[in-house]
Protein backbone atom coordinates (compact mmCIF):
# COMPACT_ATOMS: atom_id res chain seq x y z
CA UNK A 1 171.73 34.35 72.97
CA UNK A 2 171.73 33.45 76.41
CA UNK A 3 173.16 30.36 77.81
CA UNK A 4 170.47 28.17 79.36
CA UNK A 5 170.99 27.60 82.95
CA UNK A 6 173.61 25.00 84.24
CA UNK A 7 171.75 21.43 84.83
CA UNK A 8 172.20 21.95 88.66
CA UNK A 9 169.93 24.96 88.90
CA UNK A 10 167.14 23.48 90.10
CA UNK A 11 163.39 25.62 89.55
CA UNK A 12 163.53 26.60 93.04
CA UNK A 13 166.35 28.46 92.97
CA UNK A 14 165.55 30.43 89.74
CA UNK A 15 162.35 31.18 90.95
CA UNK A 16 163.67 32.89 94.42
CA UNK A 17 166.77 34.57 92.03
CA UNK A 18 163.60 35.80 89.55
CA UNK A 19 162.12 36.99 93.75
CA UNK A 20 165.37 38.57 94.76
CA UNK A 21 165.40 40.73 91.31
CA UNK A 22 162.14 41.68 91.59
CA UNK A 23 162.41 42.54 95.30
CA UNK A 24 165.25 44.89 94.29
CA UNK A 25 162.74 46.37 91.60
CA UNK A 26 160.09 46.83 93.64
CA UNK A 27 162.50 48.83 96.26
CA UNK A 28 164.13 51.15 93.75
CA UNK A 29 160.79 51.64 92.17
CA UNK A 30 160.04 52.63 95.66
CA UNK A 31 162.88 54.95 96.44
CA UNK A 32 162.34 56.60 93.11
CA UNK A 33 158.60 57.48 94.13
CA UNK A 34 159.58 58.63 97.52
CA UNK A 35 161.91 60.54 95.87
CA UNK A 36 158.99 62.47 94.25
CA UNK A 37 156.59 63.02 97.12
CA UNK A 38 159.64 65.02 99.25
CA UNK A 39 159.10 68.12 96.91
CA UNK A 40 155.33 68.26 96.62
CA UNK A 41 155.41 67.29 100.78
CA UNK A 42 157.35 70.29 100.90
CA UNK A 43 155.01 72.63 99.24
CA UNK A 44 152.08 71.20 100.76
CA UNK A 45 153.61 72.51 104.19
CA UNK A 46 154.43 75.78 102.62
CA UNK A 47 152.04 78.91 104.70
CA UNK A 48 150.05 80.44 102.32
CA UNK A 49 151.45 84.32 101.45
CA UNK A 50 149.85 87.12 103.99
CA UNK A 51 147.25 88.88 102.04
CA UNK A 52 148.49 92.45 101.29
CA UNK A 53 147.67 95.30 103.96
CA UNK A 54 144.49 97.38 102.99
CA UNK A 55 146.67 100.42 103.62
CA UNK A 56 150.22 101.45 103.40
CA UNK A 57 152.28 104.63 104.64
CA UNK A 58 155.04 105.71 102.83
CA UNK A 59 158.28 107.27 105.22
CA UNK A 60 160.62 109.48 103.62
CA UNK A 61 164.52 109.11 103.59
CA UNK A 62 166.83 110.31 106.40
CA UNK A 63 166.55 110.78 110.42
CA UNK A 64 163.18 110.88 111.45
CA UNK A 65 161.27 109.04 108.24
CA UNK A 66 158.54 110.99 108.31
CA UNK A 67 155.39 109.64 106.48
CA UNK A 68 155.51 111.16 103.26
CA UNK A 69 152.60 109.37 101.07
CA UNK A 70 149.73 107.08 101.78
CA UNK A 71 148.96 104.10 99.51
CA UNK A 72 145.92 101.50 99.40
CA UNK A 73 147.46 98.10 99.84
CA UNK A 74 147.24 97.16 96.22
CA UNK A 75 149.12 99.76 94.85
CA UNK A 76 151.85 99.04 91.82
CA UNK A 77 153.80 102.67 93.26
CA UNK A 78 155.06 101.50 96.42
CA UNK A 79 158.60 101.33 97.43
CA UNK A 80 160.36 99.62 100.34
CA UNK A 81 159.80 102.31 102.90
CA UNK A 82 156.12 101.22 103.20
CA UNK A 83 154.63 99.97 106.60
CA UNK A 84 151.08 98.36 107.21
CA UNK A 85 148.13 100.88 108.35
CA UNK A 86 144.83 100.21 109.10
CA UNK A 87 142.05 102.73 107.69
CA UNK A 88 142.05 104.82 110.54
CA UNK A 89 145.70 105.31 110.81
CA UNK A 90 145.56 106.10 106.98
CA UNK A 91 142.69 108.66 107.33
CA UNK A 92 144.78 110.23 110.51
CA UNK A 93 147.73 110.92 108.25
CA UNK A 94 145.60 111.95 104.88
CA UNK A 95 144.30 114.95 107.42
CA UNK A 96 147.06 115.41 108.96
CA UNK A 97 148.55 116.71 105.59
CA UNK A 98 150.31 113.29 104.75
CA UNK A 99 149.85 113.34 100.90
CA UNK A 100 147.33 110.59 98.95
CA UNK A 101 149.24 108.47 96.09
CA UNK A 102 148.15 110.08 92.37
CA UNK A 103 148.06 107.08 91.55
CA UNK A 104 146.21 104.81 93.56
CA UNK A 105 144.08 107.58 95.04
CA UNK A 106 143.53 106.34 98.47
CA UNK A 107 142.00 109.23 99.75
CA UNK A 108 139.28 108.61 97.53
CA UNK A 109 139.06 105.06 98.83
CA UNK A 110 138.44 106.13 102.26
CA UNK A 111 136.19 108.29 101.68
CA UNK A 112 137.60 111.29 102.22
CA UNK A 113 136.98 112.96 98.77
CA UNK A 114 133.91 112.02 96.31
């Protein structure tokens, strides 16, 4: 048990020690929800991700890159040597003899074959 308080602790000063503890409560309490909002501030500031380009040309490997495939923008066979296009730059290279993905058949997209 806890030893009452000596006989020369007058009210006044346990009620501004009971002020002081909560004061240090209400401060870490404080910290601790500061400490919270940093990460979700953070995220909140974040730019959203670029939506993906309508169109992509493929380059090939070595001097030169030349464009080897076109892709549509949401294609799942696309590898790092892939640059932006709009639809006219990816109709230029389909007749041009740049080849259309099998697989995401862009050529089709365009327009280009029924």
């Amino acid at each position: 048990m806890s030893a009452p308080p000596p006989a020369s602790t007058s009210r006044l000063d346990l009620l501004r020690f009971l002020e002081r503890v909560q004061v240090q409560d209400l401060q870490r309490t404080r910290d601790r929800t500061a400490a919270e909002e940093h990460p979700i501030a953070a995220q909140g500031e974040r730019r959203p991700a670029a939506p993906p380009p309508e169109w992509l040309i493929e380059h090939g490997i070595g001097t030169g890159r030349l464009p080897a495939r076109v892709h549509t923008g949401q294609c799942w066979d696309t590898r790092t040597r892939c640059n932006p296009a709009t639809a006219d730059q990816a109709r230029r290279a389909l007749a041009e003899g740049v080849s259309a993905c099998p697989h995401c058949r862009p050529d089709t997209a365009l327009g280009l074959l029924d």
